[in-house]
N, C-alpha and C. Protein backbone atom coordinates (compact mmCIF):
# COMPACT_ATOMS: atom_id res chain seq x y z
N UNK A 1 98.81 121.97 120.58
CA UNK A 1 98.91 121.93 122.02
C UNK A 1 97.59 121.43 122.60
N UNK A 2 97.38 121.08 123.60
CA UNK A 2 96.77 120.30 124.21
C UNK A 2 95.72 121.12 124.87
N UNK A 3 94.31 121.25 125.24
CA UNK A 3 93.68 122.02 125.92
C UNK A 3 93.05 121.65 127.29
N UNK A 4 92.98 122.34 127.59
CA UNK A 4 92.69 122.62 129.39
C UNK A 4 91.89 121.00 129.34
N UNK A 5 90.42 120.73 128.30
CA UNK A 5 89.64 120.14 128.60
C UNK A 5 90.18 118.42 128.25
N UNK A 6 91.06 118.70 127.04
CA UNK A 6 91.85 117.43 126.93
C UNK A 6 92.23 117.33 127.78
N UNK A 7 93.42 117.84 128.40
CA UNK A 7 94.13 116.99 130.19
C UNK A 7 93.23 116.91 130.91
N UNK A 8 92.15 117.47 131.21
CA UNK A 8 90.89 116.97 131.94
C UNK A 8 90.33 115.51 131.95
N UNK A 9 90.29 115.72 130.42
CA UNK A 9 89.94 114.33 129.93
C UNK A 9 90.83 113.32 130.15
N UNK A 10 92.03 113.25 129.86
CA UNK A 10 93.56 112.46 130.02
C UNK A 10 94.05 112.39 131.61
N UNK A 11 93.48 112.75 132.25
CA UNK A 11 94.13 112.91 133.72
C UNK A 11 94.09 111.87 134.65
N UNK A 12 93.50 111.04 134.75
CA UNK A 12 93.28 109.47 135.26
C UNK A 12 94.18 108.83 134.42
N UNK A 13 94.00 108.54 132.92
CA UNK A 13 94.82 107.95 132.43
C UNK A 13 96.40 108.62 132.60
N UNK A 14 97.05 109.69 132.43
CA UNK A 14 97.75 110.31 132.91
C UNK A 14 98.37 110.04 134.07
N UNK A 15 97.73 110.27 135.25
CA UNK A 15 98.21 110.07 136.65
C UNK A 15 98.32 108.49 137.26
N UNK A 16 97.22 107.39 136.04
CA UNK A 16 97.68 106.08 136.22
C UNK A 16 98.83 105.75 135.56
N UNK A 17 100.08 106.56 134.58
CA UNK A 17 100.71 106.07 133.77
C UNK A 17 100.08 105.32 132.58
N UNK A 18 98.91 105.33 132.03
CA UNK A 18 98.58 104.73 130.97
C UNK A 18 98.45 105.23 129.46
N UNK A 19 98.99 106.97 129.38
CA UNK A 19 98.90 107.35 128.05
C UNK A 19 100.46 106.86 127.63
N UNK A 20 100.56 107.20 126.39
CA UNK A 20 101.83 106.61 125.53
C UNK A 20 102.64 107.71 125.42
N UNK A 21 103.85 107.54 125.05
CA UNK A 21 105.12 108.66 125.32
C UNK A 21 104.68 110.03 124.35
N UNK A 22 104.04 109.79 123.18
CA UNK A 22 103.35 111.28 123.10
C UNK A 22 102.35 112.03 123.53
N UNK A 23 101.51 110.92 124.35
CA UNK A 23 100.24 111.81 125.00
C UNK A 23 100.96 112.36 126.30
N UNK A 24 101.92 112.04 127.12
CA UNK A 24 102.35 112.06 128.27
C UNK A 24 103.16 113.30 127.89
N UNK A 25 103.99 113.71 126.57
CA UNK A 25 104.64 114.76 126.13
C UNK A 25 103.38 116.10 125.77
N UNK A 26 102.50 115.64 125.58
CA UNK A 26 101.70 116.58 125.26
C UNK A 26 101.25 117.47 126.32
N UNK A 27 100.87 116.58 127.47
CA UNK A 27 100.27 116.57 128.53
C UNK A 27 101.53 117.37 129.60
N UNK A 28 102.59 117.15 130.01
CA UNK A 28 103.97 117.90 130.49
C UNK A 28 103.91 118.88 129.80
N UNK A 29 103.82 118.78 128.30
CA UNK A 29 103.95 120.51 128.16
C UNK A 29 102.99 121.48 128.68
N UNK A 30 101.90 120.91 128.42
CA UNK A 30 100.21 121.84 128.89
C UNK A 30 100.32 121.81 130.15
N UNK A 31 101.11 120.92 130.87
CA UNK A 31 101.10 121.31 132.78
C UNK A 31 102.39 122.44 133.18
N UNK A 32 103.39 122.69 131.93
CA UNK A 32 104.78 123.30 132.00
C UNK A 32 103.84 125.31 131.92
N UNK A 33 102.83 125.30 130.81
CA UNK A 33 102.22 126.25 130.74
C UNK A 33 101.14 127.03 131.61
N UNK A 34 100.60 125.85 132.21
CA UNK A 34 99.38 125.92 132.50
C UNK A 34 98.85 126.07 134.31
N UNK A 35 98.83 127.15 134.89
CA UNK A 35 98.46 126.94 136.61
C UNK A 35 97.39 126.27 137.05
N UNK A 36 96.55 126.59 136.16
CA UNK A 36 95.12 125.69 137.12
C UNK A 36 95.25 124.23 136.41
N UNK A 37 95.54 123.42 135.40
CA UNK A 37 95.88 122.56 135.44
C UNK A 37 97.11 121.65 135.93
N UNK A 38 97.78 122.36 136.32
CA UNK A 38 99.15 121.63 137.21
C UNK A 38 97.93 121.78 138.69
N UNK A 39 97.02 122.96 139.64
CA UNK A 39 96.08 122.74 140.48
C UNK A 39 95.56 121.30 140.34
N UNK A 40 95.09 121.24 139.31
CA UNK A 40 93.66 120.45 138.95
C UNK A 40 94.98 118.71 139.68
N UNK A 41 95.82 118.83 138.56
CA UNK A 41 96.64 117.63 138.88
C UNK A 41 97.14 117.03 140.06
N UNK A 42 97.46 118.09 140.90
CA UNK A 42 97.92 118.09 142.46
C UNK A 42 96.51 117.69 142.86
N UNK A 43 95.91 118.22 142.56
CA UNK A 43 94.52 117.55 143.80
C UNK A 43 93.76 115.93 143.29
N UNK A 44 94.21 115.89 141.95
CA UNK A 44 93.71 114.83 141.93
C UNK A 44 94.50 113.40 142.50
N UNK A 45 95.95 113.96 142.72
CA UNK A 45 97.10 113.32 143.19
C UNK A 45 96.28 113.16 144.75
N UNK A 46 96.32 114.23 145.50
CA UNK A 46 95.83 114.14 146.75
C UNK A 46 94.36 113.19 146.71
N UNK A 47 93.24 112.97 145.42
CA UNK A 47 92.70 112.41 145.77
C UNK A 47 92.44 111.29 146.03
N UNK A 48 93.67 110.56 144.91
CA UNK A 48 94.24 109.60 144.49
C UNK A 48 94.65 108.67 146.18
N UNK A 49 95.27 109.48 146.62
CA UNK A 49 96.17 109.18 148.04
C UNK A 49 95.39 109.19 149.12
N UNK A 50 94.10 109.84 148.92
CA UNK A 50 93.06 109.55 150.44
C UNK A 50 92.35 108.54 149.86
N UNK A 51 92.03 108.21 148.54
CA UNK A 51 90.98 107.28 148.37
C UNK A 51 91.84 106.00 148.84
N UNK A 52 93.06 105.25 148.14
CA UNK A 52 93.76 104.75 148.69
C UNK A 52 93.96 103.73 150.05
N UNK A 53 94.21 105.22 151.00
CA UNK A 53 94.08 104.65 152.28
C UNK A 53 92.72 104.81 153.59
N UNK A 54 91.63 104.90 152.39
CA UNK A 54 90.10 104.24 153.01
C UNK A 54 90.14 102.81 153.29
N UNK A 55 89.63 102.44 154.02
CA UNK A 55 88.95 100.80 154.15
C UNK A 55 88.43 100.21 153.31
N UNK A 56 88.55 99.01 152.96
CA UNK A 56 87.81 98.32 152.03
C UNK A 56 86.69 97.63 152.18
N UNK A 57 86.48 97.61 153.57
CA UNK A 57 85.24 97.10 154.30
C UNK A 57 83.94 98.33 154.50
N UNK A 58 82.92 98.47 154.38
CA UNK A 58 82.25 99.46 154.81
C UNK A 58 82.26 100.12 156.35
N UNK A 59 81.81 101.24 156.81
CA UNK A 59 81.97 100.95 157.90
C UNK A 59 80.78 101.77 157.98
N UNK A 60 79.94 100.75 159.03
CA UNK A 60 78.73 100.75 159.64
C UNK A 60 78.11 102.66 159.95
N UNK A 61 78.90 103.07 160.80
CA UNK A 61 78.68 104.24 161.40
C UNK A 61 79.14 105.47 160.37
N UNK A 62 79.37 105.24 159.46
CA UNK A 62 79.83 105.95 158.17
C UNK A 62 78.60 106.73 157.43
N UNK A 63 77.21 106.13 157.43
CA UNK A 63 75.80 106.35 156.67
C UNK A 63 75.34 107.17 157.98
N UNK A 64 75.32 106.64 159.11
CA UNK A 64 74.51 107.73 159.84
C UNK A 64 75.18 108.83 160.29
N UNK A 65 76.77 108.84 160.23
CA UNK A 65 77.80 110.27 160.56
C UNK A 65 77.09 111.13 159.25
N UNK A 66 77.49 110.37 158.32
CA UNK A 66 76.99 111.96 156.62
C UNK A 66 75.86 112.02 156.65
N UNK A 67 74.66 111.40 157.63
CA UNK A 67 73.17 111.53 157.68
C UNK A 67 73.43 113.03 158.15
N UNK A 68 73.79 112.59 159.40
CA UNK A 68 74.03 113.91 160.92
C UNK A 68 74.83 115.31 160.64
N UNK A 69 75.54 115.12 159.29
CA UNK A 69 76.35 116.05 158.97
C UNK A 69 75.52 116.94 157.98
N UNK A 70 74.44 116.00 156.65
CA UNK A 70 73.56 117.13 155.74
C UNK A 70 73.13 117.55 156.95
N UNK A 71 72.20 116.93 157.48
CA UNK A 71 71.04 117.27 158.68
C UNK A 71 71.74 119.27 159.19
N UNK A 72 72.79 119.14 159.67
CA UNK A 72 73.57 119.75 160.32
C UNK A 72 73.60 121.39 159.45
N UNK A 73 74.00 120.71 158.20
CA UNK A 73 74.55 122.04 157.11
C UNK A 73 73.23 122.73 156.86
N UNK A 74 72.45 121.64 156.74
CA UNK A 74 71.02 122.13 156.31
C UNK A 74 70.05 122.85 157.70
N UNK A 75 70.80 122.85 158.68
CA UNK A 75 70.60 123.87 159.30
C UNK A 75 69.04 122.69 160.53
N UNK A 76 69.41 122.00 160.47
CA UNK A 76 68.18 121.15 161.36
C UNK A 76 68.71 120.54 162.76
C-alpha cells in the first residue's frame, strides 16, 4: 500500500492525470483509506483552480499590495 508520503509525492502527477493505471490504483486506494490525504487532495484541487484563473500578465499594484500587507501583519 501506498504511504501518506508517496501520494504526497505522486499528487501533481496524479491530479495532472499522468501516473499509469497502477499508480492511479494505488493512489484511489490510499485516498479510499486515508482522511488527511483525500484533505491534502481537495486543496490541492482548489489550488489547482485559483492558480488557473490568475492573470498571465503581472499586475503592477500586486508587489506593493503584499508589501502593505507583511508591513501590516508585522504589526508596522
Amino acid at each position: 500500500m501506498l504511504s501518506c508520503k508517496e501520494l504526497v509525492a505522486s499528487s501533481s502527477d496524479f491530479l495532472d492525470g499522468q501516473l499509469r493505471l497502477r499508480q492511479r490504483i494505488a493512489v484511489r486506494l490510499h485516498l479510499a483509506s486515508c482522511s488527511n490525504c483525500r484533505r491534502f487532495i481537495r486543496q490541492m484541487r482548489v489550488t489547482q483552480a485559483v492558480l488557473r484563473k490568475l492573470p498571465d500578465e503581472p499586475i503592477p499594484e500586486l508587489d506593493s499590495l503584499a508589501k502593505r500587507l507583511a508591513e501590516i501583519q508585522q504589526g508596522r
